[in-house]
C-alpha atoms as a PDB file:
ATOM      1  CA  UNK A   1     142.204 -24.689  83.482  1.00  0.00           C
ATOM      2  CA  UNK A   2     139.874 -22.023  84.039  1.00  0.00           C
ATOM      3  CA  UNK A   3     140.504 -18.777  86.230  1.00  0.00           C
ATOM      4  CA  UNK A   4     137.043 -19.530  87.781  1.00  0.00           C
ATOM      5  CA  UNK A   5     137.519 -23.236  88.911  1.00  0.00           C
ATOM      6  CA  UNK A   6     140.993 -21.981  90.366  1.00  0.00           C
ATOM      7  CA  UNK A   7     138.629 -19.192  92.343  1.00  0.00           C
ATOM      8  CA  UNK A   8     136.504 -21.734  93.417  1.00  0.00           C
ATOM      9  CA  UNK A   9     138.834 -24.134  94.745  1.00  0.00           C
ATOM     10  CA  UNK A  10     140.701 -21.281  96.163  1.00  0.00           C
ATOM     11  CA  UNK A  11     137.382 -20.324  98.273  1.00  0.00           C
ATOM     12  CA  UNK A  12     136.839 -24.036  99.003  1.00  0.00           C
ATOM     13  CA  UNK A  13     140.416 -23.746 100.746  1.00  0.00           C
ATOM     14  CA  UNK A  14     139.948 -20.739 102.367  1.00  0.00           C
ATOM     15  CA  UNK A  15     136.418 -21.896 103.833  1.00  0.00           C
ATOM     16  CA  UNK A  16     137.828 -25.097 105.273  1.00  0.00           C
ATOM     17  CA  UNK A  17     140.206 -22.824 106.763  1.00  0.00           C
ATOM     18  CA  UNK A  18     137.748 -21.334 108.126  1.00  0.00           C
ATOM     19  CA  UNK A  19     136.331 -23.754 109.600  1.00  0.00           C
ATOM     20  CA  UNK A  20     139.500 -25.380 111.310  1.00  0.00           C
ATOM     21  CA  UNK A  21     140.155 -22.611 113.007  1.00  0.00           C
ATOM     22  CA  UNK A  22     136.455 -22.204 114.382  1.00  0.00           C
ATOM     23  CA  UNK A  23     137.043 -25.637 115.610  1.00  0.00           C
ATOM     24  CA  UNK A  24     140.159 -24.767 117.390  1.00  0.00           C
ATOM     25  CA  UNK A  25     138.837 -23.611 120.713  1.00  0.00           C
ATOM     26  CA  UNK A  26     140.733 -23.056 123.727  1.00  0.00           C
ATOM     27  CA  UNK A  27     139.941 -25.483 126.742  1.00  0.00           C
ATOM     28  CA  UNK A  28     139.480 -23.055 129.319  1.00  0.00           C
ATOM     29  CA  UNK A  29     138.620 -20.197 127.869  1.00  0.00           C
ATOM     30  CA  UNK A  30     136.607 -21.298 124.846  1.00  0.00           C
ATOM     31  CA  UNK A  31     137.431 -19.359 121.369  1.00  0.00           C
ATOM     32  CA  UNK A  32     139.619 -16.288 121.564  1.00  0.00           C
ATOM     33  CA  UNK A  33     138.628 -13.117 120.410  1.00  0.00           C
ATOM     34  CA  UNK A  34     141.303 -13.086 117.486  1.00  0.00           C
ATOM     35  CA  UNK A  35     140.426 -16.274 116.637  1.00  0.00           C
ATOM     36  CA  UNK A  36     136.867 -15.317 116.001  1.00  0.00           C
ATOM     37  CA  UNK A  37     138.352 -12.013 113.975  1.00  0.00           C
ATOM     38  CA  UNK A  38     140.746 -14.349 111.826  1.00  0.00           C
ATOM     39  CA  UNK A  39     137.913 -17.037 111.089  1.00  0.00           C
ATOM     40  CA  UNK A  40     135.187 -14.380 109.974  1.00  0.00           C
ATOM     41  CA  UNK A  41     138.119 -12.860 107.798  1.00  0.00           C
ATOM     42  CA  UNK A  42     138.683 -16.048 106.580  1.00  0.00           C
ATOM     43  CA  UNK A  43     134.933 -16.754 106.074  1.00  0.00           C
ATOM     44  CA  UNK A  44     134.628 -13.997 103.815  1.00  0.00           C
ATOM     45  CA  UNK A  45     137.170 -13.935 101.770  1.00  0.00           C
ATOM     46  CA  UNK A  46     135.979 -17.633 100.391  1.00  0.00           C
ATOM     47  CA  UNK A  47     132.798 -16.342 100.312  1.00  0.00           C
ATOM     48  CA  UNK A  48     133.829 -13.474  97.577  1.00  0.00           C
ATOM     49  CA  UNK A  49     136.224 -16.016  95.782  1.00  0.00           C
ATOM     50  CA  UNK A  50     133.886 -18.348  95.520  1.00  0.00           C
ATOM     51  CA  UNK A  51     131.552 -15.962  94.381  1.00  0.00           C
ATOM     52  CA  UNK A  52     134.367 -14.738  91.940  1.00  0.00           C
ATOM     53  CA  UNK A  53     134.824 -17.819  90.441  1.00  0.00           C
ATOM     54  CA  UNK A  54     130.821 -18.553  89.781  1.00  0.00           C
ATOM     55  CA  UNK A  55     130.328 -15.717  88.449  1.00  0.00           C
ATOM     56  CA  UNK A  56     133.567 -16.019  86.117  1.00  0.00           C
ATOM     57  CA  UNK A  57     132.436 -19.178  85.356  1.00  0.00           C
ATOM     58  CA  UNK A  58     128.859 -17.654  83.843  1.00  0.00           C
END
Protein backbone atom coordinates (compact mmCIF):
# COMPACT_ATOMS: atom_id res chain seq x y z
CA UNK A 1 0.00 0.00 0.00
CA UNK A 2 0.97 3.38 -0.69
CA UNK A 3 2.24 6.04 1.97
CA UNK A 4 -0.25 8.46 0.26
CA UNK A 5 -3.55 6.38 0.43
CA UNK A 6 -2.50 5.68 4.20
CA UNK A 7 -2.31 9.83 4.43
CA UNK A 8 -5.45 10.07 2.95
CA UNK A 9 -7.37 7.75 4.92
CA UNK A 10 -5.58 9.03 7.88
CA UNK A 11 -7.10 12.69 7.05
CA UNK A 12 -10.45 11.05 6.22
CA UNK A 13 -10.27 9.82 10.01
CA UNK A 14 -9.15 12.75 11.45
CA UNK A 15 -11.91 14.92 9.54
CA UNK A 16 -14.75 12.72 10.71
CA UNK A 17 -13.28 13.36 13.95
CA UNK A 18 -13.71 16.46 13.40
CA UNK A 19 -16.80 16.53 12.73
CA UNK A 20 -18.14 14.34 15.73
CA UNK A 21 -16.92 16.46 17.97
CA UNK A 22 -18.51 19.67 16.27
CA UNK A 23 -21.64 17.73 16.65
CA UNK A 24 -21.18 17.17 20.27
CA UNK A 25 -22.71 20.28 21.72
CA UNK A 26 -23.58 20.86 25.17
CA UNK A 27 -27.43 21.26 25.94
CA UNK A 28 -27.32 24.27 27.85
CA UNK A 29 -24.57 25.91 26.99
CA UNK A 30 -24.13 25.06 23.32
CA UNK A 31 -20.35 24.12 22.15
CA UNK A 32 -17.56 24.76 24.62
CA UNK A 33 -14.79 26.82 23.93
CA UNK A 34 -12.23 23.79 24.00
CA UNK A 35 -14.34 21.95 22.04
CA UNK A 36 -14.26 24.47 19.28
CA UNK A 37 -10.16 24.65 19.86
CA UNK A 38 -9.90 20.69 19.65
CA UNK A 39 -12.26 20.43 16.47
CA UNK A 40 -10.40 23.27 14.42
CA UNK A 41 -7.11 21.36 15.52
CA UNK A 42 -8.58 18.45 14.37
CA UNK A 43 -9.87 20.11 11.15
CA UNK A 44 -6.54 20.96 10.15
CA UNK A 45 -4.53 18.45 10.70
CA UNK A 46 -6.78 16.24 8.05
CA UNK A 47 -6.69 18.99 6.00
CA UNK A 48 -2.61 18.85 5.69
CA UNK A 49 -2.72 14.93 5.66
CA UNK A 50 -4.96 14.81 3.22
CA UNK A 51 -3.17 17.22 1.38
CA UNK A 52 0.02 15.08 2.15
CA UNK A 53 -1.23 12.17 0.77
CA UNK A 54 -2.52 13.90 -2.74
CA UNK A 55 0.25 15.35 -3.26
CA UNK A 56 2.37 12.04 -2.48
CA UNK A 57 0.16 10.42 -4.56
CA UNK A 58 1.18 12.89 -7.76
Amino acid sequence: MNFGVVLVVLGGFLLGGAWSIWRADHDTRGRTGPQVFFALVLLVAALLATASGILRLV
